[in-house]
N, C-alpha and C. Protein backbone atom coordinates (compact mmCIF):
# COMPACT_ATOMS: atom_id res chain seq x y z
N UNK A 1 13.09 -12.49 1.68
CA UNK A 1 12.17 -13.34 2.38
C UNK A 1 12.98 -14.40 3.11
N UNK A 2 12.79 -14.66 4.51
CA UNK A 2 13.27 -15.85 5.45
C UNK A 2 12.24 -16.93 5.49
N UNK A 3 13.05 -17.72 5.64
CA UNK A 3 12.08 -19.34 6.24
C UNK A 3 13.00 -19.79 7.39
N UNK A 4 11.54 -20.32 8.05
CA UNK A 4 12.27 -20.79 8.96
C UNK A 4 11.50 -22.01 9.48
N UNK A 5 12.03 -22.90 10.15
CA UNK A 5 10.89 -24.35 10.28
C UNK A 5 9.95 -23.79 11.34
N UNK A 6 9.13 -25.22 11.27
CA UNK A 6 7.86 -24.55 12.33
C UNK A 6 8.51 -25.26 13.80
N UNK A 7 9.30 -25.97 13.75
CA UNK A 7 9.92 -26.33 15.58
C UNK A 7 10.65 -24.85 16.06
N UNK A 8 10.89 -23.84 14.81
CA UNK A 8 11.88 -22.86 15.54
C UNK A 8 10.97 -21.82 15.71
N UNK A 9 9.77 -22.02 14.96
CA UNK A 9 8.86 -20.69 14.51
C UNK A 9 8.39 -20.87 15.96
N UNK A 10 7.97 -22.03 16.72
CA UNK A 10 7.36 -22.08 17.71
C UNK A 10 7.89 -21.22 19.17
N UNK A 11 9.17 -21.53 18.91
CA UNK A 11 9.24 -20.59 20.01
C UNK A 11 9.82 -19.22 19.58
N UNK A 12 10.01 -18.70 18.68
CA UNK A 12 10.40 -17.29 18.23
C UNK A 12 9.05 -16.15 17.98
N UNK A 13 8.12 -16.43 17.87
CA UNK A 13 6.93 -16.04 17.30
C UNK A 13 7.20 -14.72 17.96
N UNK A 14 7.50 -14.04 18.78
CA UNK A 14 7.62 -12.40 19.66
C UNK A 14 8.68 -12.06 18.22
N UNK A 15 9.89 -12.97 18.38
CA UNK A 15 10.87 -12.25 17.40
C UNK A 15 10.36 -12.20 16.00
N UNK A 16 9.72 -13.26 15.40
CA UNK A 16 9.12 -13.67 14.04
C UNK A 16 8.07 -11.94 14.30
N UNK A 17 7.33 -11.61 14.94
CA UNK A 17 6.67 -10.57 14.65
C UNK A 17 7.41 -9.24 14.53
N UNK A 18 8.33 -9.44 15.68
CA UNK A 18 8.99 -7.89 15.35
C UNK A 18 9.48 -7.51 13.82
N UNK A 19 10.04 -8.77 13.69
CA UNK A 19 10.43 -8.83 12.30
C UNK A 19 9.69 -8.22 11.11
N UNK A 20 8.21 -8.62 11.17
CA UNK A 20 7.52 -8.28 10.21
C UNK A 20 7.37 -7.15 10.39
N UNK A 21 7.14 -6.83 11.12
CA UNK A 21 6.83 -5.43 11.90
C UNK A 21 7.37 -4.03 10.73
N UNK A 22 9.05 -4.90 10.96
CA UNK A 22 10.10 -4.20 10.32
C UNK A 22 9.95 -4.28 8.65
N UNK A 23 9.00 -5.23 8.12
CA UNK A 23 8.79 -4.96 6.53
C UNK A 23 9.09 -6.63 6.21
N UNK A 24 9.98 -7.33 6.71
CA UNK A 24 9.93 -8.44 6.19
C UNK A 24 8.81 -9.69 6.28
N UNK A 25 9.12 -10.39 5.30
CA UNK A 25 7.73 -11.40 4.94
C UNK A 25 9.36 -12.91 5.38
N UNK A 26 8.45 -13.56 6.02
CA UNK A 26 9.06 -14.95 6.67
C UNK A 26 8.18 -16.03 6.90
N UNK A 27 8.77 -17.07 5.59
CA UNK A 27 8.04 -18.34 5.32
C UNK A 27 8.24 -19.64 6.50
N UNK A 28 7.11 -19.79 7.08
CA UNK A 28 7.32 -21.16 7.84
C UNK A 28 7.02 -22.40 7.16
N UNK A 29 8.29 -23.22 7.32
CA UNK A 29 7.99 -24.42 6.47
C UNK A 29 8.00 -25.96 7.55
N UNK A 30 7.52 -27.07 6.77
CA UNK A 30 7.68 -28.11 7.54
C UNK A 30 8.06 -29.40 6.30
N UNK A 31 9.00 -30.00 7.06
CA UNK A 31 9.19 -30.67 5.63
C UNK A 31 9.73 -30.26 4.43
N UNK A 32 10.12 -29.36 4.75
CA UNK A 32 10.57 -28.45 2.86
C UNK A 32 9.25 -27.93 2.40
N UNK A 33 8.54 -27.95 3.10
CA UNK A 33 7.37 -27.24 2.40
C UNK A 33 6.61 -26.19 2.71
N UNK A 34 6.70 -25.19 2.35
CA UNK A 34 6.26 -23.81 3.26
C UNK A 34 4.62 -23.79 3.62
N UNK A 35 4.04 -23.93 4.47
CA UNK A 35 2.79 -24.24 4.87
C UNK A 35 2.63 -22.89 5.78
N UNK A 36 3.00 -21.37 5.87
CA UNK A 36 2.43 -20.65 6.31
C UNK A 36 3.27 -19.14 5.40
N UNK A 37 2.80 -18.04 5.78
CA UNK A 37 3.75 -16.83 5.44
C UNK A 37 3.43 -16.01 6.54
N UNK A 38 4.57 -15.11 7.22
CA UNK A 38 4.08 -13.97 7.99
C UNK A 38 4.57 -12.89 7.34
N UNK A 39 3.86 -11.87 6.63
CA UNK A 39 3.83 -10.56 5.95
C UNK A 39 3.53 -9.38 6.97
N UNK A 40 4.20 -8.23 6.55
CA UNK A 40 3.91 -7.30 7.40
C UNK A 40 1.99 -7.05 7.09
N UNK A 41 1.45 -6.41 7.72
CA UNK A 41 -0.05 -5.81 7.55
C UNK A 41 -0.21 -4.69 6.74
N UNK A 42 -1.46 -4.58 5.95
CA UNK A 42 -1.38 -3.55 5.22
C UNK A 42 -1.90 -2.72 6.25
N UNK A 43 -1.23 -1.18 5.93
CA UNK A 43 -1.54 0.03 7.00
C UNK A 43 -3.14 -0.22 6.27
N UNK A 44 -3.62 0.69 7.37
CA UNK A 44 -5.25 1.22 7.67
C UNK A 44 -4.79 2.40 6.90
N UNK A 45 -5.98 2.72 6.12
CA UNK A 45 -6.14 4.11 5.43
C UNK A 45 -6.63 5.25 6.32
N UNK A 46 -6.28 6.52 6.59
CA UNK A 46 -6.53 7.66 7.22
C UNK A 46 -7.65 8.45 6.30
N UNK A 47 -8.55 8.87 7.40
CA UNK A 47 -9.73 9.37 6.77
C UNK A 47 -9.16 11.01 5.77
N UNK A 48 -10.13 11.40 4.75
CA UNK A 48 -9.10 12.38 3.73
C UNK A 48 -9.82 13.28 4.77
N UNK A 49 -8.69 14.48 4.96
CA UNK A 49 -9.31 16.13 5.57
C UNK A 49 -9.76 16.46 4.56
N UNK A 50 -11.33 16.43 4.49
CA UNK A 50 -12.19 17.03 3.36
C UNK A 50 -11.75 18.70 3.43
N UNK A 51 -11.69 19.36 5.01
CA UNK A 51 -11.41 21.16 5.16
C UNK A 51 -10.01 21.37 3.89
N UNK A 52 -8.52 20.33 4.76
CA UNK A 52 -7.72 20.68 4.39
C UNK A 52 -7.61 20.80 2.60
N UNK A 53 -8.27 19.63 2.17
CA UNK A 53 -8.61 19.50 0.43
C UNK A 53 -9.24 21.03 -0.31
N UNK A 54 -10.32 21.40 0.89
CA UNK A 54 -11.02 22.18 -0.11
C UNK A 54 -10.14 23.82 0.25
N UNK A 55 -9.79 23.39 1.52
CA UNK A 55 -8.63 24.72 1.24
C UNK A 55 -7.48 24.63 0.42
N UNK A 56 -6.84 23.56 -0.30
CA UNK A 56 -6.09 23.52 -0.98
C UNK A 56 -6.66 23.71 -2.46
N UNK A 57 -7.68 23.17 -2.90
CA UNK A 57 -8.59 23.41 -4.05
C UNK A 57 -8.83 24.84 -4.48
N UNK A 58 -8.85 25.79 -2.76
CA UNK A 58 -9.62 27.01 -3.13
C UNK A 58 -8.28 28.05 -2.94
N UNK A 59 -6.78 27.44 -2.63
CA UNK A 59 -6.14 28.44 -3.06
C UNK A 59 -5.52 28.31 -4.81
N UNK A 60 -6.13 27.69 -5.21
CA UNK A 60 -5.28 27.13 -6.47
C UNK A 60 -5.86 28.47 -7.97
N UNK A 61 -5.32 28.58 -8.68
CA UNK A 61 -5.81 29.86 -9.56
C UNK A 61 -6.93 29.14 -9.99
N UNK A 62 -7.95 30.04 -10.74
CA UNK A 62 -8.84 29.20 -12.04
C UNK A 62 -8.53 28.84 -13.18
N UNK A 63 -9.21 28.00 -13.49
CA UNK A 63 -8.72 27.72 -14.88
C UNK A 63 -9.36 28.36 -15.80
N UNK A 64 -8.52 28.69 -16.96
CA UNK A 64 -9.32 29.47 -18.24
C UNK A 64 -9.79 29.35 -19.04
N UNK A 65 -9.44 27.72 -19.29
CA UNK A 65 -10.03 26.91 -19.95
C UNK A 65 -11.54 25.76 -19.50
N UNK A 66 -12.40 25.49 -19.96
CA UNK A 66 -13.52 25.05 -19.31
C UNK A 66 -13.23 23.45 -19.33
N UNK A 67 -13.32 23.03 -18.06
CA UNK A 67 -13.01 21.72 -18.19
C UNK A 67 -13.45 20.47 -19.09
N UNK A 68 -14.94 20.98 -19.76
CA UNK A 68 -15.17 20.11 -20.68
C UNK A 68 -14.32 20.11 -22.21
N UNK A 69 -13.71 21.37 -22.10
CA UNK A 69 -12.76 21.54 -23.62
C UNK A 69 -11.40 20.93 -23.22
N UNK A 70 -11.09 20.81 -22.55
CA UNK A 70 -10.13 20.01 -21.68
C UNK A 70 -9.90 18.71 -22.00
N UNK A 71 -11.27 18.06 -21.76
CA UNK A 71 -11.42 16.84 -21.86
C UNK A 71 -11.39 16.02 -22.76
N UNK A 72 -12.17 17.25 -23.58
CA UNK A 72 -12.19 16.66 -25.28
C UNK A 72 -10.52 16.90 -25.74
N UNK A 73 -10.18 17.53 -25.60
CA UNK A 73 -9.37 17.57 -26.26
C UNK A 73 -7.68 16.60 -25.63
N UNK A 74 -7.99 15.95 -24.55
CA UNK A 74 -7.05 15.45 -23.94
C UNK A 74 -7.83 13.84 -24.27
N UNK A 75 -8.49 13.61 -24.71
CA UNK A 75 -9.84 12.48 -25.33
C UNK A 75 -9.41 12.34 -26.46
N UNK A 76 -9.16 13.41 -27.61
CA UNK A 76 -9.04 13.43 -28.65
C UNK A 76 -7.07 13.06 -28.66
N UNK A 77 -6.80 13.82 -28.37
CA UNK A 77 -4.68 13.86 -28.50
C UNK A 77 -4.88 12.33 -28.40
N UNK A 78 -5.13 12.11 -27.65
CA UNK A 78 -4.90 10.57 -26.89
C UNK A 78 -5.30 9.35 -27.86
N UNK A 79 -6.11 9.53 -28.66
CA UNK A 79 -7.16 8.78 -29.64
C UNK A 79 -6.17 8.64 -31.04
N UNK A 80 -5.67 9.79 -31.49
CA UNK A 80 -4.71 9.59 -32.42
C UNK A 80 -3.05 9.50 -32.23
C-alpha cells in the first residue's frame, strides 16, 4: 500500500488511477492522517452459462448412490 499527500494526489489522479487499475490500494493523507483510500474495484460478476452448466452436468456419469444416502451419511461421518 502507497500514501501519498493530497497536494500531490491532486495533480497525479490519471497516474493514482492507473495504478489501481494495476491492483494497488494508495492512501491519501493530509497531515499524517490518511483521510481517503483508492482500491482497485471489485470486478462485476459474469452472468453463469446456464447451456454450458447443464451440458457439463449431462456429460458427467450417474451416480449409484442416491443422493439422499449420501447425505446422511456425509451428515453422519462429520457428526462423530
Amino acid at each position: 500500500m502507497s500514501e501519498i499527500s493530497l497536494a500531490e494526489a491532486e495533480g497525479k489522479l490519471a497516474e493514482l488511477v492507473d495504478r489501481t487499475r494495476q491492483g494497488e490500494t494508495i492512501e491519501i493523507t493530509e497531515d499524517g492522517q490518511t483521510i481517503a483510500r483508492l482500491v482497485p474495484a471489485v470486478p462485476v460478476w459474469e452472468p453463469v452459462d446456464i447451456a454450458g452448466m447443464r451440458a457439463l452436468t449431462d456429460s458427467l456419469p450417474p451416480d449409484p448412490e442416491p443422493v439422499e444416502t449420501w447425505i446422511r451419511k456425509f451428515r453422519d461421518d462429520a457428526r462423530y
